[in-house]
Every structure is written in C-alpha cells, then in structure tokens.
C-alpha atoms as a PDB file:
ATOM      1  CA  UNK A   1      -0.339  20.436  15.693  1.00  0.00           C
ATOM      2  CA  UNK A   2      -0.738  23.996  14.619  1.00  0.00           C
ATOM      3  CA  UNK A   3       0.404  26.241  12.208  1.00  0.00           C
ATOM      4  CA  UNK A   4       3.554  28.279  13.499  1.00  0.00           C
ATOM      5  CA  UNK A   5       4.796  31.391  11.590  1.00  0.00           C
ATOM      6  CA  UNK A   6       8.285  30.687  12.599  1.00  0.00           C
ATOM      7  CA  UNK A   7       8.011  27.081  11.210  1.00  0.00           C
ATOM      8  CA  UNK A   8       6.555  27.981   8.322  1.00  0.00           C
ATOM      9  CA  UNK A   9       8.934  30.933   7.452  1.00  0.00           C
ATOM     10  CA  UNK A  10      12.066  28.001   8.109  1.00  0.00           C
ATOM     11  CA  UNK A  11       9.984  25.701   5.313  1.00  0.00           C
ATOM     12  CA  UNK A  12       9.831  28.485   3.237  1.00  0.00           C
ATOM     13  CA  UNK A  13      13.514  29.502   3.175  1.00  0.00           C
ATOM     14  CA  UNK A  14      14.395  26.125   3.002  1.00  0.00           C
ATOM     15  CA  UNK A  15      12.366  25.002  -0.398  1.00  0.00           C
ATOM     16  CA  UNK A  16      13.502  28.511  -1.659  1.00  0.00           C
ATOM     17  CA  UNK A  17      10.171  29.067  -3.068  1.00  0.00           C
ATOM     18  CA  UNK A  18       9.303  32.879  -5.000  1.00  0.00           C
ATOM     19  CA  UNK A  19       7.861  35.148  -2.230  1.00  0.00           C
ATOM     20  CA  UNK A  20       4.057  35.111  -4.723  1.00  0.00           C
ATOM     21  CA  UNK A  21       3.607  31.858  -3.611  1.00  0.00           C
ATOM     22  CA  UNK A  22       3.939  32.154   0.320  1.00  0.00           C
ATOM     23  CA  UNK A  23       0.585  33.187   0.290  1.00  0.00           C
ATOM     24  CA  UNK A  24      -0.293  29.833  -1.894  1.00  0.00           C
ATOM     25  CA  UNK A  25       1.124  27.730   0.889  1.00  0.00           C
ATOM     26  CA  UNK A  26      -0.642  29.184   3.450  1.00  0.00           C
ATOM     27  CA  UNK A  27      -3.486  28.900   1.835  1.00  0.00           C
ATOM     28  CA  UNK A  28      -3.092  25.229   0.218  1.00  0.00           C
ATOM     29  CA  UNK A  29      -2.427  24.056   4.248  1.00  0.00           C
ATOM     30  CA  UNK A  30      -5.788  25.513   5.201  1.00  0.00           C
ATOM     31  CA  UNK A  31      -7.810  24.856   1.904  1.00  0.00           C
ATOM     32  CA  UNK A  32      -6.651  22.382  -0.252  1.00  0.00           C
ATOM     33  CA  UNK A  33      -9.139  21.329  -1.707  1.00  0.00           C
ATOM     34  CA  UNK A  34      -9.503  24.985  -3.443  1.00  0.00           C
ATOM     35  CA  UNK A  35      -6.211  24.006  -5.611  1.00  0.00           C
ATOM     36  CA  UNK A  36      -6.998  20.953  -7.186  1.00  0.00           C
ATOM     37  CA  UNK A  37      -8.684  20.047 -10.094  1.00  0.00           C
ATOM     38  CA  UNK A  38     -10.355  16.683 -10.878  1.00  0.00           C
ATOM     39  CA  UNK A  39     -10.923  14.749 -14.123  1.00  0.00           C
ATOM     40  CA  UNK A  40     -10.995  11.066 -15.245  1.00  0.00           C
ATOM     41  CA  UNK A  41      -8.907   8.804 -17.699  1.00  0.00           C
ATOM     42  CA  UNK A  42      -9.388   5.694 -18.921  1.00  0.00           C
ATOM     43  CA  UNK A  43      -7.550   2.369 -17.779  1.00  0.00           C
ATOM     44  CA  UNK A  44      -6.019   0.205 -19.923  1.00  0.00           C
ATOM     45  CA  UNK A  45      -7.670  -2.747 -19.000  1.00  0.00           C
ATOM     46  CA  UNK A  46     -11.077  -0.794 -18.585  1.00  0.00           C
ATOM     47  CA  UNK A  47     -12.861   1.368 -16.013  1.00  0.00           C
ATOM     48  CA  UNK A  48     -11.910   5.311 -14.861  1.00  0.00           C
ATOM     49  CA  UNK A  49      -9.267   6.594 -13.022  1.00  0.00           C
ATOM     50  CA  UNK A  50      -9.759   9.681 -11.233  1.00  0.00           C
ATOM     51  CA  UNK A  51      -6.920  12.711 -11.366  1.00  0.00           C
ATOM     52  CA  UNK A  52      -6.434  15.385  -9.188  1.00  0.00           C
ATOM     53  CA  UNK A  53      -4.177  17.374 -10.616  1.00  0.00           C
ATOM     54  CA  UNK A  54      -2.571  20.621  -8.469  1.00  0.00           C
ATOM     55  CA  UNK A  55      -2.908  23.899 -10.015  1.00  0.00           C
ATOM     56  CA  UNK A  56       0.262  25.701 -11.174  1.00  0.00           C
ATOM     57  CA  UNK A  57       0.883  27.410  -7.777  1.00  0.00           C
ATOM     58  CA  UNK A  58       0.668  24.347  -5.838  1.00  0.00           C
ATOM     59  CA  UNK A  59       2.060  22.129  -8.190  1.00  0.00           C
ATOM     60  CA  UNK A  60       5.929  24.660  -7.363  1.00  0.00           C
ATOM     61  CA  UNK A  61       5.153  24.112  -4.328  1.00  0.00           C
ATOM     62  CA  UNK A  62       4.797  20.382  -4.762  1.00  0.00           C
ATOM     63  CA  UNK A  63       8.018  20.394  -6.891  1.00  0.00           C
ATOM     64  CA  UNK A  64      10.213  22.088  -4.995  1.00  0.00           C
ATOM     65  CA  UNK A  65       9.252  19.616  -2.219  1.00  0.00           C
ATOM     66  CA  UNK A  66      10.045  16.593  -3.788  1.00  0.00           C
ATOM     67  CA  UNK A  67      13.409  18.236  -5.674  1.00  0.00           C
ATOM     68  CA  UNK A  68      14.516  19.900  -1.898  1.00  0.00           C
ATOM     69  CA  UNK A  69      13.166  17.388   0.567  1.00  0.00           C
ATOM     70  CA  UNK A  70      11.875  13.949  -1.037  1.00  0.00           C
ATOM     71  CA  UNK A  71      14.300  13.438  -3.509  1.00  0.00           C
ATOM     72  CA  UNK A  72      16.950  13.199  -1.017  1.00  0.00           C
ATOM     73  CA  UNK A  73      14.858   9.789   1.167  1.00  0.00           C
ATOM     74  CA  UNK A  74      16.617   6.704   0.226  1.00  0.00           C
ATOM     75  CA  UNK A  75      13.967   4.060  -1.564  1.00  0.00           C
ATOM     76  CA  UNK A  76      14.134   0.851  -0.092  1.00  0.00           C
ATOM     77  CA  UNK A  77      16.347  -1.617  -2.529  1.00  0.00           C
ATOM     78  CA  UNK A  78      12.922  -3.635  -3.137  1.00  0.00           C
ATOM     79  CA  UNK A  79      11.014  -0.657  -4.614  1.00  0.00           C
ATOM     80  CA  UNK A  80      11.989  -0.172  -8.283  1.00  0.00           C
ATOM     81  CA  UNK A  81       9.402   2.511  -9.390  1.00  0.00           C
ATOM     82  CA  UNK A  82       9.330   6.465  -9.033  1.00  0.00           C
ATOM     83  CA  UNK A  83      13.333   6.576  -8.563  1.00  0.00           C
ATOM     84  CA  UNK A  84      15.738   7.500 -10.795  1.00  0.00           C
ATOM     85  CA  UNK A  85      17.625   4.250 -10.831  1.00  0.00           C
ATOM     86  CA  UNK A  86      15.882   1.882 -11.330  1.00  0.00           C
ATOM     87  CA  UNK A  87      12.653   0.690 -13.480  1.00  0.00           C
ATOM     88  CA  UNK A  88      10.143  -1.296 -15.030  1.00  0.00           C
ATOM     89  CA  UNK A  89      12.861  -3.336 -16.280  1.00  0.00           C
ATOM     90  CA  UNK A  90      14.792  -3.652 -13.180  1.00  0.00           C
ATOM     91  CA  UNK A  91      11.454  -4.775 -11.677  1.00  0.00           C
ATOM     92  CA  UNK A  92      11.171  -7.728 -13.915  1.00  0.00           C
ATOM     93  CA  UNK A  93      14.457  -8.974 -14.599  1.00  0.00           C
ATOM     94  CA  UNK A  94      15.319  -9.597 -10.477  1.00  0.00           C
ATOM     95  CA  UNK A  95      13.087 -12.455 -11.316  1.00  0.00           C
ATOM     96  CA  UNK A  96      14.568 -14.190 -13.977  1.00  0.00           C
ATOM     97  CA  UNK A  97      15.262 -17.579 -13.716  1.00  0.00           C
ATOM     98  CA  UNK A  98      12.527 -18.705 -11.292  1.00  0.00           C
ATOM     99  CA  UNK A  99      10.459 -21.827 -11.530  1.00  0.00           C
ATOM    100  CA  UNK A 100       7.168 -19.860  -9.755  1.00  0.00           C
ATOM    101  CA  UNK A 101       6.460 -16.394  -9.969  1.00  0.00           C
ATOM    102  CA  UNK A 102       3.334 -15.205  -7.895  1.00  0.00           C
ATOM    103  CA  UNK A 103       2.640 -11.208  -8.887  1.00  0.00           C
ATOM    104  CA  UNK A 104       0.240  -9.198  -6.437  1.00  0.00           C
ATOM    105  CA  UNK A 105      -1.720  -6.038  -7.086  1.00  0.00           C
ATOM    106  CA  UNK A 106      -2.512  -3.483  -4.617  1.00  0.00           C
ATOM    107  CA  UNK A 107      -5.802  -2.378  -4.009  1.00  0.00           C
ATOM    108  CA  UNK A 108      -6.265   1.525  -4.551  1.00  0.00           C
ATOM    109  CA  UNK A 109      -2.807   2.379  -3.853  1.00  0.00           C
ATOM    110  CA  UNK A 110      -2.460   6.216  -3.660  1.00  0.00           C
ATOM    111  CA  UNK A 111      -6.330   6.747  -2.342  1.00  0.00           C
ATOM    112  CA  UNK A 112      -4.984   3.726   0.729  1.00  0.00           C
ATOM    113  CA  UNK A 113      -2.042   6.601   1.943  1.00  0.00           C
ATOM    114  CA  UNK A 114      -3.265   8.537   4.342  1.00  0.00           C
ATOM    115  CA  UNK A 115      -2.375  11.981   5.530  1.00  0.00           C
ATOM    116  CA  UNK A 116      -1.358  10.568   9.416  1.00  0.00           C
ATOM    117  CA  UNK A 117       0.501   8.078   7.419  1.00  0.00           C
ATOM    118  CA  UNK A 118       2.651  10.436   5.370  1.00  0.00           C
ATOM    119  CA  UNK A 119       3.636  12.351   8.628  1.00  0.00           C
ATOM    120  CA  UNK A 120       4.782   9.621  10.805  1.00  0.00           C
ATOM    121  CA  UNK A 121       6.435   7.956   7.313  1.00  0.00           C
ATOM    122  CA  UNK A 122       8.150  11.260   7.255  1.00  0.00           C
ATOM    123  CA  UNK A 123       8.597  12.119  10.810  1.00  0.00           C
ATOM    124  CA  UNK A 124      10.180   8.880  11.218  1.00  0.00           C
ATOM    125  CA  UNK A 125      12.795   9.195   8.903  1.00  0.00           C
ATOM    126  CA  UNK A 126      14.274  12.196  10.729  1.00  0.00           C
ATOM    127  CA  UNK A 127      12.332  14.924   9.293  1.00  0.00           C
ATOM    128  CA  UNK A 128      11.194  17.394  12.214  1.00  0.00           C
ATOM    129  CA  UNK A 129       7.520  17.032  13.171  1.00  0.00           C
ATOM    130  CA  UNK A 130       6.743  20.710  11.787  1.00  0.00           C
ATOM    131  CA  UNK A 131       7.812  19.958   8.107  1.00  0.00           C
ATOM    132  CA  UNK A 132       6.143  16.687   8.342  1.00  0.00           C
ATOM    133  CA  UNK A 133       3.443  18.072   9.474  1.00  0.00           C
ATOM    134  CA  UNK A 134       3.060  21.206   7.001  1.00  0.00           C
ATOM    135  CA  UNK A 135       3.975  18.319   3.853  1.00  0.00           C
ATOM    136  CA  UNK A 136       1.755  16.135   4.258  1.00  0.00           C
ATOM    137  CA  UNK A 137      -1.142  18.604   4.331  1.00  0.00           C
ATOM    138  CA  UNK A 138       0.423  20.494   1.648  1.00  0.00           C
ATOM    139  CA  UNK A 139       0.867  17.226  -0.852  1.00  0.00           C
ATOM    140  CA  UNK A 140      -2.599  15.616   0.459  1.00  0.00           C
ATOM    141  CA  UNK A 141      -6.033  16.080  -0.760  1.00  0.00           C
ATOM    142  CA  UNK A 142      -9.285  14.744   1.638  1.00  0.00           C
ATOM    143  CA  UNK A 143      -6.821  13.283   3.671  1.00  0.00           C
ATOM    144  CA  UNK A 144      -4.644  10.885   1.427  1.00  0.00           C
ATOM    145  CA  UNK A 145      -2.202  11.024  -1.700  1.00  0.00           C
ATOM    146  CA  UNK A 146      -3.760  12.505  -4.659  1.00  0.00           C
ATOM    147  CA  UNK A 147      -3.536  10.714  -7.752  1.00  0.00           C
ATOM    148  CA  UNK A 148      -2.010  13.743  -9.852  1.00  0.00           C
ATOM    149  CA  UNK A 149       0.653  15.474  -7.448  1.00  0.00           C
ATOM    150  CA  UNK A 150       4.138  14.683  -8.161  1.00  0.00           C
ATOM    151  CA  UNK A 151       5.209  14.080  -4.711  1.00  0.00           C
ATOM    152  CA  UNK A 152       2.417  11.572  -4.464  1.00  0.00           C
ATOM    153  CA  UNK A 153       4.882   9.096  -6.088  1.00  0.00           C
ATOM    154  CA  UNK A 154       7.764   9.457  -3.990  1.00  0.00           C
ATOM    155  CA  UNK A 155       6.063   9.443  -0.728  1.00  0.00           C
ATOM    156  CA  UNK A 156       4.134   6.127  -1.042  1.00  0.00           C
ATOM    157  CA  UNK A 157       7.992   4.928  -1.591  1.00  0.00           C
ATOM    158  CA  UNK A 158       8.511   6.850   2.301  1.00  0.00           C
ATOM    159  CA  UNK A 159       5.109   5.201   3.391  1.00  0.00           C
ATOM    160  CA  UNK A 160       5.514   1.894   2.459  1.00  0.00           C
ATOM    161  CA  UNK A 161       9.204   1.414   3.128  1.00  0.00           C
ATOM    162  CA  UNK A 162       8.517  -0.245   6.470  1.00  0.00           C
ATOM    163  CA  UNK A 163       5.917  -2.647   4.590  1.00  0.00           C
ATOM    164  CA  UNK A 164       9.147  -3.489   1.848  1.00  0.00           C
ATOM    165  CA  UNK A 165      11.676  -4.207   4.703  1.00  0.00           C
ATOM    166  CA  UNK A 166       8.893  -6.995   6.455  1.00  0.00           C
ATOM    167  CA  UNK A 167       8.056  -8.192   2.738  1.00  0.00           C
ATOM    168  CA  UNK A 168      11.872  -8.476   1.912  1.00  0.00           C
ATOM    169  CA  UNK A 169      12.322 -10.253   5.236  1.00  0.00           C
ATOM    170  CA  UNK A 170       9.036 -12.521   4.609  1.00  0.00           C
ATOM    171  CA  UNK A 171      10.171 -13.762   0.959  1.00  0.00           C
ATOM    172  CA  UNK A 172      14.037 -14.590   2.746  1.00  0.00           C
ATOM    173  CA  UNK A 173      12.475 -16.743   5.765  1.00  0.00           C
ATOM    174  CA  UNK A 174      10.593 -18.476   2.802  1.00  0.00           C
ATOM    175  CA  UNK A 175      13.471 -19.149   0.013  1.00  0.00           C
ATOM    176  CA  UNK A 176      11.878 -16.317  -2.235  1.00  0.00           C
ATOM    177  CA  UNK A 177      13.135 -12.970  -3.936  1.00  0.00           C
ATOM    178  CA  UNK A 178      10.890  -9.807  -3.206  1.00  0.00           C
ATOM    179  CA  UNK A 179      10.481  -6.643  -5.296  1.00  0.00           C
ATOM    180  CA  UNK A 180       7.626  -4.197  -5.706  1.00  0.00           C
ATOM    181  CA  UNK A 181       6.688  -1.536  -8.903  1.00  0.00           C
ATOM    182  CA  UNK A 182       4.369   0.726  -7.415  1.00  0.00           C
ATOM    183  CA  UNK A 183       1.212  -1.007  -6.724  1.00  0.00           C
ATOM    184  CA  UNK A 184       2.919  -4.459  -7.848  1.00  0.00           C
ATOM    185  CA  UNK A 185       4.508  -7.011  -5.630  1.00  0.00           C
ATOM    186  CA  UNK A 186       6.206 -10.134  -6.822  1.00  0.00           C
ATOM    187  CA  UNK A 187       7.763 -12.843  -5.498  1.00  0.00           C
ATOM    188  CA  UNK A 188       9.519 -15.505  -6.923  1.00  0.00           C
ATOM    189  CA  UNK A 189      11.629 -18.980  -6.004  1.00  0.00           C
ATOM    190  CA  UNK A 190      11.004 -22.805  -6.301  1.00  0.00           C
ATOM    191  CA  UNK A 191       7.892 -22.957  -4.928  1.00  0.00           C
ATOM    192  CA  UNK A 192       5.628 -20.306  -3.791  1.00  0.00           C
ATOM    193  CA  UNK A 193       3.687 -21.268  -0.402  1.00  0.00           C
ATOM    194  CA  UNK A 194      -0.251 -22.008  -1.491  1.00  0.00           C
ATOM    195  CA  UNK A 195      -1.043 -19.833   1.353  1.00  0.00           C
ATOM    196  CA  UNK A 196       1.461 -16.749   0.120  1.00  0.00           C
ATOM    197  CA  UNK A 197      -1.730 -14.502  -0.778  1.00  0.00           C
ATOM    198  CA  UNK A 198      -3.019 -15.190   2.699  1.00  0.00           C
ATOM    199  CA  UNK A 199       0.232 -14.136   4.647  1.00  0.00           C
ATOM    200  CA  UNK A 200       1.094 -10.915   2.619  1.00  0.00           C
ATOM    201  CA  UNK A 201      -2.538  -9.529   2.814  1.00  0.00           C
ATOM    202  CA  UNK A 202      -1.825  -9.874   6.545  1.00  0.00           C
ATOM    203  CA  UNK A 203       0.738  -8.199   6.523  1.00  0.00           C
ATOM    204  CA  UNK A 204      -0.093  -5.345   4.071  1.00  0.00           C
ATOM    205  CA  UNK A 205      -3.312  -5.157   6.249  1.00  0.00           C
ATOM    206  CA  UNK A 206      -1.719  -3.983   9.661  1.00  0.00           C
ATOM    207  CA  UNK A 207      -1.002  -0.879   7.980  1.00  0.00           C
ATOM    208  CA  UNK A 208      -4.498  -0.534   5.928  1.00  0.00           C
ATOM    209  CA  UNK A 209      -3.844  -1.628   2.460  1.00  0.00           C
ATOM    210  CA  UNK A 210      -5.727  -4.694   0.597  1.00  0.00           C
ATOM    211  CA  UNK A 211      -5.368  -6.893  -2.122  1.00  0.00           C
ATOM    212  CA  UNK A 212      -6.839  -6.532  -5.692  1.00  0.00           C
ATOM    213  CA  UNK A 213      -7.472 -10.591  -5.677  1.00  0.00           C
ATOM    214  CA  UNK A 214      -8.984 -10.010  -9.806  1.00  0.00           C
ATOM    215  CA  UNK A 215      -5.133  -9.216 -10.293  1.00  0.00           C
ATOM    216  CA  UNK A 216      -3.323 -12.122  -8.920  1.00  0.00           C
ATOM    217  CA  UNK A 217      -1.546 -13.661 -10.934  1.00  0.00           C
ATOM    218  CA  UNK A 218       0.525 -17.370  -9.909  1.00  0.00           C
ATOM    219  CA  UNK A 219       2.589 -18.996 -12.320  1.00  0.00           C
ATOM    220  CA  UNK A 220       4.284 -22.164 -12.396  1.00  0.00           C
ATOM    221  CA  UNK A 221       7.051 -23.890 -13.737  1.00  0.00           C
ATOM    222  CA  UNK A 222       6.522 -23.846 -17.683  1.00  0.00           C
ATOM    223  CA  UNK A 223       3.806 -21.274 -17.797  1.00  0.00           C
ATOM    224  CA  UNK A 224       4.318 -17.615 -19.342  1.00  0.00           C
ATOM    225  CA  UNK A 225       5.959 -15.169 -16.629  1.00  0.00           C
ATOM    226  CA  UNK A 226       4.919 -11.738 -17.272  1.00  0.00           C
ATOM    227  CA  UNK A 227       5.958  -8.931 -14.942  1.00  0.00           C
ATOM    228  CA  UNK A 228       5.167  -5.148 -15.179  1.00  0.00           C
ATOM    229  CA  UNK A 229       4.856  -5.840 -19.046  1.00  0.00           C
ATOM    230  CA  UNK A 230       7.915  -7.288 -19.544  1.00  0.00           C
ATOM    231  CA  UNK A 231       8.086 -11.167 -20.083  1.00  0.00           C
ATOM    232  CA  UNK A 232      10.926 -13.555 -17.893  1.00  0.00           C
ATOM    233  CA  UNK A 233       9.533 -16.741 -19.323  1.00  0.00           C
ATOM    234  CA  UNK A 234      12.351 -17.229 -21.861  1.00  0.00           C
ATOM    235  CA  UNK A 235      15.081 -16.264 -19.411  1.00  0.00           C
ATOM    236  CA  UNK A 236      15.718 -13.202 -20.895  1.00  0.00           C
ATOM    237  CA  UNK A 237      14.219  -9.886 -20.454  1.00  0.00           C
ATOM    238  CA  UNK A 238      11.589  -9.280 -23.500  1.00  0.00           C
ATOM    239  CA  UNK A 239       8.379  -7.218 -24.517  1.00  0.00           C
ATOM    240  CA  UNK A 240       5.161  -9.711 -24.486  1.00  0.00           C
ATOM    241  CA  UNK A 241       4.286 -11.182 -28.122  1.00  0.00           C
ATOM    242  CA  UNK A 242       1.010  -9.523 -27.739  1.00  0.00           C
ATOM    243  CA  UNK A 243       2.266  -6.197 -26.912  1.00  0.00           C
ATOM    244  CA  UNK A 244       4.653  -6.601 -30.034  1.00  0.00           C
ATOM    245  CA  UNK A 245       2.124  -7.947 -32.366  1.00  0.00           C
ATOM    246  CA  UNK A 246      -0.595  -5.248 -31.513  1.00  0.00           C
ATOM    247  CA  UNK A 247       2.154  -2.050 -32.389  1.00  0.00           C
ATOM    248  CA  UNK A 248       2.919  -4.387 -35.980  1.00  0.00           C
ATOM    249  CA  UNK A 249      -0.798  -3.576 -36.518  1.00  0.00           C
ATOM    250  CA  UNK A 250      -0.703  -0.477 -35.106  1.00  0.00           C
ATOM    251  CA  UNK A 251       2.285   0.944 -37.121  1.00  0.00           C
ATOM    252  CA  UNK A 252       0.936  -0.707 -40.242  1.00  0.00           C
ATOM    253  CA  UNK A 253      -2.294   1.196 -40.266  1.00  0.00           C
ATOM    254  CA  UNK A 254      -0.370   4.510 -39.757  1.00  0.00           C
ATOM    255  CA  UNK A 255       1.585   3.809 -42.316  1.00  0.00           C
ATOM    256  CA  UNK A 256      -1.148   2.804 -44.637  1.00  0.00           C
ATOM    257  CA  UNK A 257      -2.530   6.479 -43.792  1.00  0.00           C
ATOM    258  CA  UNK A 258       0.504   8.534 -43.636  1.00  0.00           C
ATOM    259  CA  UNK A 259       0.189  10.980 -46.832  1.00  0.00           C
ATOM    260  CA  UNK A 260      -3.302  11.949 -45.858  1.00  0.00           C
ATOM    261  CA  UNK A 261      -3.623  11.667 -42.088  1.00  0.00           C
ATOM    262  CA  UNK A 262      -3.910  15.541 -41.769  1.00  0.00           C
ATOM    263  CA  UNK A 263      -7.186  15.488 -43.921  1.00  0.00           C
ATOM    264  CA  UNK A 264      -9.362  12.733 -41.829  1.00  0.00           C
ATOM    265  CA  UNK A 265     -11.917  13.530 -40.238  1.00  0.00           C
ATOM    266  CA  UNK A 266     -11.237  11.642 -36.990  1.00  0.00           C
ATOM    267  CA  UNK A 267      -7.593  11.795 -36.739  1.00  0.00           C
ATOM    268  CA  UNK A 268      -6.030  11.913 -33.771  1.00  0.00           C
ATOM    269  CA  UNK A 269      -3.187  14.429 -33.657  1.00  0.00           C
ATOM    270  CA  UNK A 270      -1.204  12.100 -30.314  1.00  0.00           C
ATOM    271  CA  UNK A 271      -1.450   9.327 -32.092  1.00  0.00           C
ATOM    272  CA  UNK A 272       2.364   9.449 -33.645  1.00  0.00           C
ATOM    273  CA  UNK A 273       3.235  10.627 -29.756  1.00  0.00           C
ATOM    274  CA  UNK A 274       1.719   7.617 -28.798  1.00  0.00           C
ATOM    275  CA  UNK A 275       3.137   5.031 -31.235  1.00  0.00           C
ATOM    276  CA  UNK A 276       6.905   6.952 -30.515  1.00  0.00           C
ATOM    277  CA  UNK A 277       6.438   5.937 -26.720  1.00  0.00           C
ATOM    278  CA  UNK A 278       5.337   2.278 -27.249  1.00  0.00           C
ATOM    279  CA  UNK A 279       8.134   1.914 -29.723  1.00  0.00           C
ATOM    280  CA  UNK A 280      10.820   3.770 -26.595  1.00  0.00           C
ATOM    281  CA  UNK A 281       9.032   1.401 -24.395  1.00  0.00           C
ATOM    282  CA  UNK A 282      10.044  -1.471 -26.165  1.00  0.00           C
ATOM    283  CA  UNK A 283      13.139  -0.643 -27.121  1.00  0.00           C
ATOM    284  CA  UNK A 284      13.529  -0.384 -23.430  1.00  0.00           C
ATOM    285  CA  UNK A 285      13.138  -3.926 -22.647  1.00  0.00           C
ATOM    286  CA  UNK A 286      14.958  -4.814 -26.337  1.00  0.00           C
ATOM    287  CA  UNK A 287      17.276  -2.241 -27.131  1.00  0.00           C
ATOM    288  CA  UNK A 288      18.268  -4.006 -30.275  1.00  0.00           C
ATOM    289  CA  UNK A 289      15.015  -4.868 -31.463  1.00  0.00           C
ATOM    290  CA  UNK A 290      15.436  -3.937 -35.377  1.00  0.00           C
ATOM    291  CA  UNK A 291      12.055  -3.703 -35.998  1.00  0.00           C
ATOM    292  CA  UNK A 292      11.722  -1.063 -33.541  1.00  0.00           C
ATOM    293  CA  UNK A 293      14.817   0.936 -34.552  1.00  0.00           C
ATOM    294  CA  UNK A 294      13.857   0.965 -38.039  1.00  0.00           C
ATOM    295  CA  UNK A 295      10.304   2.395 -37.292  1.00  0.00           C
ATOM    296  CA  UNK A 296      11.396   4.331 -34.557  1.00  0.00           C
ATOM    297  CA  UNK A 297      13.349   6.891 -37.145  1.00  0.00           C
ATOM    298  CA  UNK A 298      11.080   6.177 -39.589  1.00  0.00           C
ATOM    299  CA  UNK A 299       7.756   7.471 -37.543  1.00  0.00           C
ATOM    300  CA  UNK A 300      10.042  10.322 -35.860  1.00  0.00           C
ATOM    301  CA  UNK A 301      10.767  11.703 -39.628  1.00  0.00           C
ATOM    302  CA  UNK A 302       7.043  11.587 -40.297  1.00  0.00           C
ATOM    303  CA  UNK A 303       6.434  13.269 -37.281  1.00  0.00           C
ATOM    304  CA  UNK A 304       8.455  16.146 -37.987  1.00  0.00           C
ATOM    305  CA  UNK A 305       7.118  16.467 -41.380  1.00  0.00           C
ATOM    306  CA  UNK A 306       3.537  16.268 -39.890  1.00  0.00           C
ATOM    307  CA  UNK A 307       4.299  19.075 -37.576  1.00  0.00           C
ATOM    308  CA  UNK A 308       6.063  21.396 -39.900  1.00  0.00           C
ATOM    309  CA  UNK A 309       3.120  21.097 -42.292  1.00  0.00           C
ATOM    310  CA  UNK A 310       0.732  21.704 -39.325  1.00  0.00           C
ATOM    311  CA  UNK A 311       2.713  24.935 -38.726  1.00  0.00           C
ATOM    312  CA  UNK A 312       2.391  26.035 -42.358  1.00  0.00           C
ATOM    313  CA  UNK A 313      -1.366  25.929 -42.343  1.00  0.00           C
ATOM    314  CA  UNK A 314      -1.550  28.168 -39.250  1.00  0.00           C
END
C-alpha cells in the first residue's frame, strides 16, 4: 500500500492534529527512525532495557492516536493491563482461591509485535486498511512496537486479543481461569496439566511469540502464590513480605537522614519520588495498611519541605 494524499488528509482531520505537525507525519511514515531516540534502563531483576522514546512531535501524534482511535478498541476481558479499568490488582485477585497457580512470562513482548501484525490487528477490527496502514508505520520503529511510544501499550492489547480469546477458551476446556498483565499469563484451578507450558507455547507460537522459560513460575497447593507483585497465598489480596520488609528499611534510612539529606554528597534528589510510589503501590493492594498511611503523609510533608528549601537556595 501507498501513501494517498486524500487518505492522509481524512487521518489528519480526523486526529485533529495542529497543521505544524502535518509535515511531522509525513515525514515520521517515511523516516521513522529520524524521530526516535534510544537509551537504556535498568531491570529490576538485572540486565538493560532498551527505550525508544518519540520525540515531542511524534509523540502528539502518537497521543492523539491512542486518545482518538485506540482508546476507543475494547480490551479483551482477560487482559488487565494498559486500560483504564482494570490493574495489577485485578490481575491477581481473579486468582484467589486456587489450589495451583502456574504464571508465564513472555519473551520480548513489545520487540515480538510486528508492524504487519499491528495492521491486520487493526484492520481486522474494522478500522479501514488506509488508517491501519498509515498507524502502524506511524507508532512502529524497525518494523515492531517500540518500547517508549504510548500507543505501544494499547496496541499489543489489539494484537494479542485473538491470542486471549484461544487462551481464555484453552484454560475453560481444561477447568482453569485465564488472565494476562502485559507480558504475564496465569492460569489457575485444581490442577494445572504437567504439560500446560508445552500447549500455550504452541499456541502463542502460531502467531510468533515465545516463552521466557527462566520466568515460569508453578505453584502448588500450600506454596506461596505471587502474581504481578501482589501475593493470593493467604486468600486475600496483599503486598509480598519481602516487598514490605525492604520499604521498612528503606523508609528507616531516609528517615535516619532526613535533616541533612540536601547536604550529601551522593543524594539522590527521586529518591522521596520513589519511596511515595512504593508506598501508593502498596497502599494499592492494602488500602488500609497503617503503616503505609502513616508514612505516606509523613514522607509527603518532608517532601514539600525538601522542595521549598530547594527553591530557596536557587
């Protein structure tokens, strides 16, 4: 297919972009690679994660696609991330109760996406083949979903809804529930079949994806049940011990060096950002947790204080 000026003028009306960046989107479907820029992160659990993130003019671009066009795709009922109504959370607690949990991890998820992928996804869900076609090379970079576009997100939920439906209808022929967080799949029942990782890497492989085996993670009745961060073992939604006992530590060390934290050396000025989401996080999952509450206003005080002081020295 081939850029068409009428097409392209329709796409433009439609996402009611400013007129300064028609000349972006022509050039982003040509070039893309010119708008990007790369740099790396560090995983949690170790290694680098690349991120290309969209310059500003692409990244409207990107926006006002996913707030005119993707945001109105429904999400499949068994994907809980990148939607508005559901989360983390949601993810974990449709599991509650179950005697044997068995959580998957998809290999390179985004990078996996294709750009032919993201057109038929789209083209079959009854947008016309020209705004397919002009998306997906508009929200792709080398050919797949880019790790730092915002649209990335909500089109792997398009891509991969097809997958969720013959997932959903795998785990009901076999007595199990079925849900997926991004990357994550879990399924859960009485007894997980000792050939489950087997069948859903078939599966997942007729449309190119692969399983992260390092991440999979089957637990039986009695053992700790840990999904998305959030722990089902005791029947009830809660943050993991070790999650809670490393932000005790945490908190308690910024505490210990809250009068003079602007005066080290190596003080790191996210670091009350940081301990703010963990405690949001948790509260989250807990949203009486005491603990969290009370350090939760107290860190948010200190915070302002911090910043007001910072804003006196300049």
């Amino acid at each position: 297919m081939t850029i068409n000026d009428e097409t392209l003028a329709e796409l433009v009306r439609h996402l009611e972009i400013d007129e300064h960046l028609l000349l972006t989107l022509v050039a982003a479907i040509s070039s893309p690679n010119k708008f990007y820029r790369s740099f790396a992160i560090p995983k949690r659990r170790g290694g680098i994660r690349e991120i290309e993130s969209p310059y500003p003019s692409l990244g409207s671009i990107q926006k006002a696609i996913l707030r005119k066009i993707l945001d109105g795709f429904s999400v499949h009922p068994c994907a809980h991330a990148f939607t508005r109504k559901k989360k983390a959370l949601d993810h974990a607690a449709y599991h509650l109760g179950c005697k044997e949990l068995i959580t998957l991890d998809i290999k390179n998820f985004f990078p996996s996406i294709t750009r032919q992928m993201v057109f038929q996804a789209l083209n079959n869900s009854g947008l016309s083949s020209h705004f397919s076609f002009y998306i997906s090379l508009l929200c792709c970079l080398n050919d797949v979903l880019p790790q730092g576009a915002c649209t990335s997100p909500a089109l792997s939920n398009v891509v991969f809804s097809q997958l969720d439906e013959r997932l959903h209808r795998l785990a009901i022929h076999l007595g199990l529930k079925y849900s997926r967080y991004a990357d994550d799949l879990a399924f859960s029942g009485e007894k997980i079949p000792r050939n489950m990782i087997k069948t859903v890497q078939k599966v997942l492989a007729t449309k190119g994806f692969e399983l992260n085996t390092e991440k999979t993670r089957l637990k039986v009745f009695g053992a700790k049940k840990i999904i998305t961060g959030v722990s089902i073992t005791s029947g009830i939604p809660k943050a993991p011990r070790s999650f809670k006992r490393s932000l005790r530590v945490k908190i308690h060390e910024l505490e210990k060096h809250i009068d003079n934290l602007a005066s080290m050396k190596k003080f790191d000025p996210l670091v009350f950002e940081r301990t703010l989401g963990k405690l949001n996080y948790l509260l989250q999952i807990e949203p009486g947790n005491e603990f969290a509450l009370k350090k939760k206003k107290l860190l948010s005080e200190q915070h302002q204080k911090f910043l007001s002081l910072g804003r006196q020295v300049q």
